[in-house]
Protein backbone atom coordinates (compact mmCIF):
# COMPACT_ATOMS: atom_id res chain seq x y z
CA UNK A 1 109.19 171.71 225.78
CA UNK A 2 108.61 171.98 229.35
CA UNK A 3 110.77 168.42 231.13
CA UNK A 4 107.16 167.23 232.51
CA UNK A 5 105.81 167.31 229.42
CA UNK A 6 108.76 165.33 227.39
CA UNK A 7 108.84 163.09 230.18
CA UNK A 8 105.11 162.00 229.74
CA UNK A 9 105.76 161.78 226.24
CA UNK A 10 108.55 159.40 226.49
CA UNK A 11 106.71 157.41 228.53
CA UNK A 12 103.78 157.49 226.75
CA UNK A 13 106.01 155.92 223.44
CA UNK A 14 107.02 153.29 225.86
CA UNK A 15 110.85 154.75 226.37
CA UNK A 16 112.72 156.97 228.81
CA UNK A 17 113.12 160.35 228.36
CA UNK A 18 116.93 161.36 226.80
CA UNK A 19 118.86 164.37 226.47
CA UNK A 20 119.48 165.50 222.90
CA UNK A 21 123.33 165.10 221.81
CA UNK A 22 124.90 167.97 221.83
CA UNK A 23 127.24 169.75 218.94
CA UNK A 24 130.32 168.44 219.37
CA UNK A 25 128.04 164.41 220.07
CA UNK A 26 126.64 165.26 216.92
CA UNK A 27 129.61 166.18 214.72
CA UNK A 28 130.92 163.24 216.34
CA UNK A 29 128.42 160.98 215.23
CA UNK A 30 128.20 162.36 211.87
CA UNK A 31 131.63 161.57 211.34
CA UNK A 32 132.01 157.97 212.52
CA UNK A 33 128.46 157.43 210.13
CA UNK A 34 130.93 158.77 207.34
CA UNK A 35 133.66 156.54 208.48
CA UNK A 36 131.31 153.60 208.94
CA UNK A 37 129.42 154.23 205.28
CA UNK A 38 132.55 154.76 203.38
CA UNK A 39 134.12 151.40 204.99
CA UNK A 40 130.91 149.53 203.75
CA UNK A 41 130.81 151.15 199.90
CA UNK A 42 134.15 149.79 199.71
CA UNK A 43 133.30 146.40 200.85
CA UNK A 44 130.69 146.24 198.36
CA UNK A 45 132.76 147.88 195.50
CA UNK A 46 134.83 144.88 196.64
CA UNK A 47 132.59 141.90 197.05
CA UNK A 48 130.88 143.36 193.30
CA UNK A 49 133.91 142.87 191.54
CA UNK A 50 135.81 139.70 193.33
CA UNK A 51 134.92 136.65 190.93
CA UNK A 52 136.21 133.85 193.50
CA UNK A 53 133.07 133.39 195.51
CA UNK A 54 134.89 132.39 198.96
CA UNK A 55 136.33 136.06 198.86
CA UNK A 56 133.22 137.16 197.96
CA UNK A 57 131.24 135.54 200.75
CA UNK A 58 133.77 136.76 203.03
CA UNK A 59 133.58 140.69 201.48
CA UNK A 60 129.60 140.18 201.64
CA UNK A 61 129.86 139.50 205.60
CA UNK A 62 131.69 141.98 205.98
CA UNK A 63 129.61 144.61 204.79
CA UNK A 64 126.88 142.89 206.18
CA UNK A 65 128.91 143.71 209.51
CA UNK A 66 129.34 147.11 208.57
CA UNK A 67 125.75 147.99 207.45
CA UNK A 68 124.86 146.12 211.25
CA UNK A 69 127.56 148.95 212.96
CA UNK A 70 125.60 151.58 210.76
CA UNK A 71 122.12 150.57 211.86
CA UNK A 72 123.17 150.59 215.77
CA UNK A 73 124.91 154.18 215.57
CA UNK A 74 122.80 156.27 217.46
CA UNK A 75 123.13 153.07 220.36
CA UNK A 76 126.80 153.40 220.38
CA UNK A 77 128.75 154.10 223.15
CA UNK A 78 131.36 157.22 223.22
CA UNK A 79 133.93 154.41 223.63
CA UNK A 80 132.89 152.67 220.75
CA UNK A 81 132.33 155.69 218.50
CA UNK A 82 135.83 156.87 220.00
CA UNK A 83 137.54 153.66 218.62
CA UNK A 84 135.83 154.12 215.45
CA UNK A 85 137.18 157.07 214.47
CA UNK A 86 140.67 155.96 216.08
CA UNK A 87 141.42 152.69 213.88
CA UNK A 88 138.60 153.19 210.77
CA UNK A 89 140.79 155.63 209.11
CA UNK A 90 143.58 152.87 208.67
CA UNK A 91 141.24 150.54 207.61
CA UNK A 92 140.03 152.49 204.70
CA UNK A 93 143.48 153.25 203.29
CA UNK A 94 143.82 149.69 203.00
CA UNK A 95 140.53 148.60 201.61
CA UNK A 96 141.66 151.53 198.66
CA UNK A 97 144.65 150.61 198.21
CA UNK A 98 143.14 146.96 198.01
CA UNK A 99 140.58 148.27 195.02
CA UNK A 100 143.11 150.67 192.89
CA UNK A 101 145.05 147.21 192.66
């Protein structure tokens, strides 16, 4: 599509034009929505079996937090997706070690 013409679409929509992520942006994103999904299906395998509702309330928010991180993806910045894959992989050894208890 000629860059006049995606322009005039974009604007037409009401946004600005942007340049579509390239391979390694999108195996990077596809990764830290892995990361971010699996850290949320354990907070909810979690919060589904805790009985004392405190700890529930507290699992619920967090996956609440982590289906919010999951819906703003796409509007993270490399930073942020950067630190996601940097610290998320700790985090999920301890939420399974937390559930095979």
């Amino acid at each position: 599509m000629p860059e006049g013409e995606r322009k005039h679409i974009a604007e037409a929509l009401g946004g600005d034009p942007v340049v579509p992520p390239n391979d390694e942006e999108r195996v990077e994103r596809e990764r830290v929505r892995n990361l971010i999904e699996t850290v949320a299906a354990c907070y909810h395998t979690l919060a589904n079996r805790e009985l004392d509702t405190g700890r529930r309330t507290e699992l619920t928010a967090k996956l609440a937090f982590y289906d919010a991180e999951l819906r703003r993806l796409h509007s993270m910045s490399a930073d942020e997706r950067r630190e996601v894959i940097r610290t998320y992989p700790e985090l999920l050894r301890r939420l399974r070690a937390e559930i095979d208890r």
